[in-house]
Protein backbone atom coordinates (compact mmCIF):
# COMPACT_ATOMS: atom_id res chain seq x y z
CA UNK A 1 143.96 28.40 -70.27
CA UNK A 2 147.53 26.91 -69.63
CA UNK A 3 150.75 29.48 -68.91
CA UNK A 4 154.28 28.91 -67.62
CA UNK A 5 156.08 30.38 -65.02
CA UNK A 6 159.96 29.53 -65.93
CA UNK A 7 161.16 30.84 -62.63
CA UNK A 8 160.42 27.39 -60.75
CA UNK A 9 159.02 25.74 -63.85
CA UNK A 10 155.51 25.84 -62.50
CA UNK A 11 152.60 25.18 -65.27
CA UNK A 12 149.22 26.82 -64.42
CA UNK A 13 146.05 25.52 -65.63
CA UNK A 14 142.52 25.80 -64.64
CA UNK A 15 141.42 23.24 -62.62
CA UNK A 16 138.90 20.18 -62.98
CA UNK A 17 137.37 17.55 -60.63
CA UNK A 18 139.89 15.84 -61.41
CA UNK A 19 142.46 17.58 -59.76
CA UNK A 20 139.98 17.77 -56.26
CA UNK A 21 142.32 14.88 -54.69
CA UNK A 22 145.46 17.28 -54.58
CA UNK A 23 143.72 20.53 -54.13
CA UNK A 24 142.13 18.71 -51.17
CA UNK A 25 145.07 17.36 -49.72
CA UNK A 26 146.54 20.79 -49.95
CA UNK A 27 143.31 22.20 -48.95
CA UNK A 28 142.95 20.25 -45.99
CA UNK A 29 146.07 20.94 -44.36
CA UNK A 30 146.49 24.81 -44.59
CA UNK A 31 142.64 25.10 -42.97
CA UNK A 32 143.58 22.82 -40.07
CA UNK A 33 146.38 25.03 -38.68
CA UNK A 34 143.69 27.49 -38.17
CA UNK A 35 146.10 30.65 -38.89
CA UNK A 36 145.36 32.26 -42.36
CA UNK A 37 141.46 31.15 -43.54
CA UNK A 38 138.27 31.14 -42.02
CA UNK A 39 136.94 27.87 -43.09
CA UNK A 40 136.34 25.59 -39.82
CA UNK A 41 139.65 23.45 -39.23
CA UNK A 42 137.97 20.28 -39.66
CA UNK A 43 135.49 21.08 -42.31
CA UNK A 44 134.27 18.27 -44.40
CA UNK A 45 135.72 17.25 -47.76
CA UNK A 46 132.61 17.87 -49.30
CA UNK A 47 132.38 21.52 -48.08
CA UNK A 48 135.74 22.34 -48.71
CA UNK A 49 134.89 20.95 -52.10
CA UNK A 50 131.82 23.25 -52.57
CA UNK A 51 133.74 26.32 -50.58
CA UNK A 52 136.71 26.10 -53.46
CA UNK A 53 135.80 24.85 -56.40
CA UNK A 54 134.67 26.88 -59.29
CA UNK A 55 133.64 25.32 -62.20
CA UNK A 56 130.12 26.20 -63.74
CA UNK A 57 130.61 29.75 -64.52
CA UNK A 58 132.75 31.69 -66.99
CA UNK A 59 133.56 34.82 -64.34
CA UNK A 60 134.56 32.04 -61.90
CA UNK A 61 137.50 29.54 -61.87
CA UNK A 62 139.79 27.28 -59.91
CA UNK A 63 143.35 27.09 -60.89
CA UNK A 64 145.77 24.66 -59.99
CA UNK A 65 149.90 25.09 -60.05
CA UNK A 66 151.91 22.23 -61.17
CA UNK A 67 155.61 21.10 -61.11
CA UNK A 68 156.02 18.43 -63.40
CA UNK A 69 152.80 16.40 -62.75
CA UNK A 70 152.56 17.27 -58.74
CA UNK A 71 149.79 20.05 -57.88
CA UNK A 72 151.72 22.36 -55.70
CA UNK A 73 149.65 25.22 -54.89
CA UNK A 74 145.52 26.45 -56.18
CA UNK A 75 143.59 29.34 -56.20
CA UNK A 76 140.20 30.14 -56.77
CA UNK A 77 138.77 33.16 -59.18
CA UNK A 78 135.43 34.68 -58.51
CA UNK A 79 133.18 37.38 -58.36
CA UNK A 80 133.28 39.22 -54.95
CA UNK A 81 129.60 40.23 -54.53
CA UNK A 82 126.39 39.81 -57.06
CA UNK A 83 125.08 41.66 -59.29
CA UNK A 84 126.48 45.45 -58.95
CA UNK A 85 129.47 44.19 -57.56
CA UNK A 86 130.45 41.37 -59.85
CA UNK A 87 132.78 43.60 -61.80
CA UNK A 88 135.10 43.06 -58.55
CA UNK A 89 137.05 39.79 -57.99
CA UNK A 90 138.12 38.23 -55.06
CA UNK A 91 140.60 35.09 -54.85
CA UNK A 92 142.31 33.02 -52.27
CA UNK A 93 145.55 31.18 -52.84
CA UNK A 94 147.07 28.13 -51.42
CA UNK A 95 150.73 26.88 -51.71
CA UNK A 96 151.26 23.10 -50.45
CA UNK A 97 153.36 23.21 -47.29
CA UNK A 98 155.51 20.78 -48.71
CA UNK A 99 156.32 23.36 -50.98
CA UNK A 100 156.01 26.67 -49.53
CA UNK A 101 158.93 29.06 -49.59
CA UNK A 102 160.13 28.17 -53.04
CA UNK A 103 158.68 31.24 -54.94
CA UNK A 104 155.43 29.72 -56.18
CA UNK A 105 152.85 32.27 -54.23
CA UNK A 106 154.19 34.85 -56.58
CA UNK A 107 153.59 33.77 -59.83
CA UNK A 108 150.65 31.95 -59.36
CA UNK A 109 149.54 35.69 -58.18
CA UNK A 110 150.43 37.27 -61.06
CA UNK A 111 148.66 34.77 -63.11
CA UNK A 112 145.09 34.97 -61.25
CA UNK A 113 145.40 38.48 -61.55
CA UNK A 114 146.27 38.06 -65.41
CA UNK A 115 142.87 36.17 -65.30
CA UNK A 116 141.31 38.54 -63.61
CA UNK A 117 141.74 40.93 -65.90
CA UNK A 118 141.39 39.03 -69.24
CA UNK A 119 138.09 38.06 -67.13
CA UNK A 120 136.99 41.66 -67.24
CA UNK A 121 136.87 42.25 -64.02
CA UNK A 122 137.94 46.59 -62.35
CA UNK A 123 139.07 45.36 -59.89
CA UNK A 124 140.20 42.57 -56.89
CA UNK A 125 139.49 42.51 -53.23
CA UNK A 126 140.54 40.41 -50.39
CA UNK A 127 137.52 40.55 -47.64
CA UNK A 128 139.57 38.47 -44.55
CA UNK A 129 143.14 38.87 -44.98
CA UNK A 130 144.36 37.62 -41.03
CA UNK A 131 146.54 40.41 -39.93
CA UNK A 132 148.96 37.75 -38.28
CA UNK A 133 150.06 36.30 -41.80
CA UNK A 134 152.50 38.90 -42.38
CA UNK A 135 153.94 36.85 -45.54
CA UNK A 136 150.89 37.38 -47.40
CA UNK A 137 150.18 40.80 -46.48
CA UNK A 138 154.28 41.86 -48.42
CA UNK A 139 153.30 39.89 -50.97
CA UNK A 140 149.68 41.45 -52.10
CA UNK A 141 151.26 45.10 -51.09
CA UNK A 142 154.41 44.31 -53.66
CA UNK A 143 152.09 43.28 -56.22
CA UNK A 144 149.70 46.68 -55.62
CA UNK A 145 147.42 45.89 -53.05
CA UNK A 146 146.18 48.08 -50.85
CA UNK A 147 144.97 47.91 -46.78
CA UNK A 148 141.50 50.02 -47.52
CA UNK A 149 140.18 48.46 -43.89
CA UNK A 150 140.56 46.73 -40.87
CA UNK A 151 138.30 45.15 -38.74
CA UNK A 152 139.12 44.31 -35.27
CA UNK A 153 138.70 41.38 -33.39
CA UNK A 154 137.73 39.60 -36.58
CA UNK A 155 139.30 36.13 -36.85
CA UNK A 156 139.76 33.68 -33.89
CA UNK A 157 143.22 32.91 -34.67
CA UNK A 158 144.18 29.08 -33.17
CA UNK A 159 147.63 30.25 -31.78
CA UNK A 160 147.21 34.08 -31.42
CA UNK A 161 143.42 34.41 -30.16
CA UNK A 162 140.89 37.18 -31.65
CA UNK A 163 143.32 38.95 -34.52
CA UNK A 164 142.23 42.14 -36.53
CA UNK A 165 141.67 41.04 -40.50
CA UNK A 166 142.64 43.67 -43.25
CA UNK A 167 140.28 44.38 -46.43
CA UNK A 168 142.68 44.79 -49.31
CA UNK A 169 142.19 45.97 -52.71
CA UNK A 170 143.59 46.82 -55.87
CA UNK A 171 141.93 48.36 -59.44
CA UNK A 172 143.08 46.00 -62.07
């Protein structure tokens, strides 16, 4: 499962244990700023590793982003509820900081979604997007997302204090 973005020569690919070292590092340092996921800021590497890596079922996947040999961003693939809701994704994204701002977030999107759909799944849904990461809101609303809720008070933001999350969807 292997494509090619040309427009910053990314190759996508789903991911393996062997990748965990980069997706960790990566991992590791977007969760401690405490600004865009929920996951405790110094969560251990073994729950990150159980949190974000999907690798035992065929609805579920972790992908990894690569320029030249370099993991630059992942995302994980998965089912957003049981049963009578697994017919709905969700997915969460990470770009390296090293690398962000260079047009990767994009077409890594497009390709998750691209698996979503060749996954069969109706639909996707983001459950906790932070209100705050304005950058990430454009980006899902350019590529068809909708707001379809928001929840107040939801995430306790490290720099901004309690910050409203939005629910965002969009039928694939």
């Amino acid at each position: 499962m292997a494509g090619r973005a040309n427009a910053v020569n990314l190759a996508f690919a789903q991911a393996g244990t062997e990748d965990w070292a980069e997706i960790w590092e990566i991992f590791r340092r977007i969760v401690a700023t405490g600004d865009t996921y929920p996951f405790p800021p110094d969560i251990s590497e073994h729950d990150a590793f159980l949190a974000w890596m999907r690798l035992d079922d065929p609805c579920e996947a972790t992908f990894v982003a690569r320029i030249d040999d370099e993991v630059v961003a992942t995302a994980y693939l998965k089912p957003n509820g049981p049963g009578l809701n697994d017919h709905i994704a969700n997915a969460g994204w990470m770009v390296s900081p090293d690398h962000q701002g260079r047009g990767i977030g994009r077409p890594l999107a497009e390709w998750v979604l691209g698996q979503a759909r060749d996954r069969g799944y109706h639909g996707m849904q983001f459950n906790s997007v932070v209100a705050t990461n304005t950058g990430a809101i454009a980006l899902w609303e350019s590529l068809g997302f909708e707001i379809v809720g928001t929840v107040p008070d939801a995430f306790r933001h490290a720099s901004e204090g309690l910050t409203p999350v939005h629910i965002m969807y969009q039928q694939l």
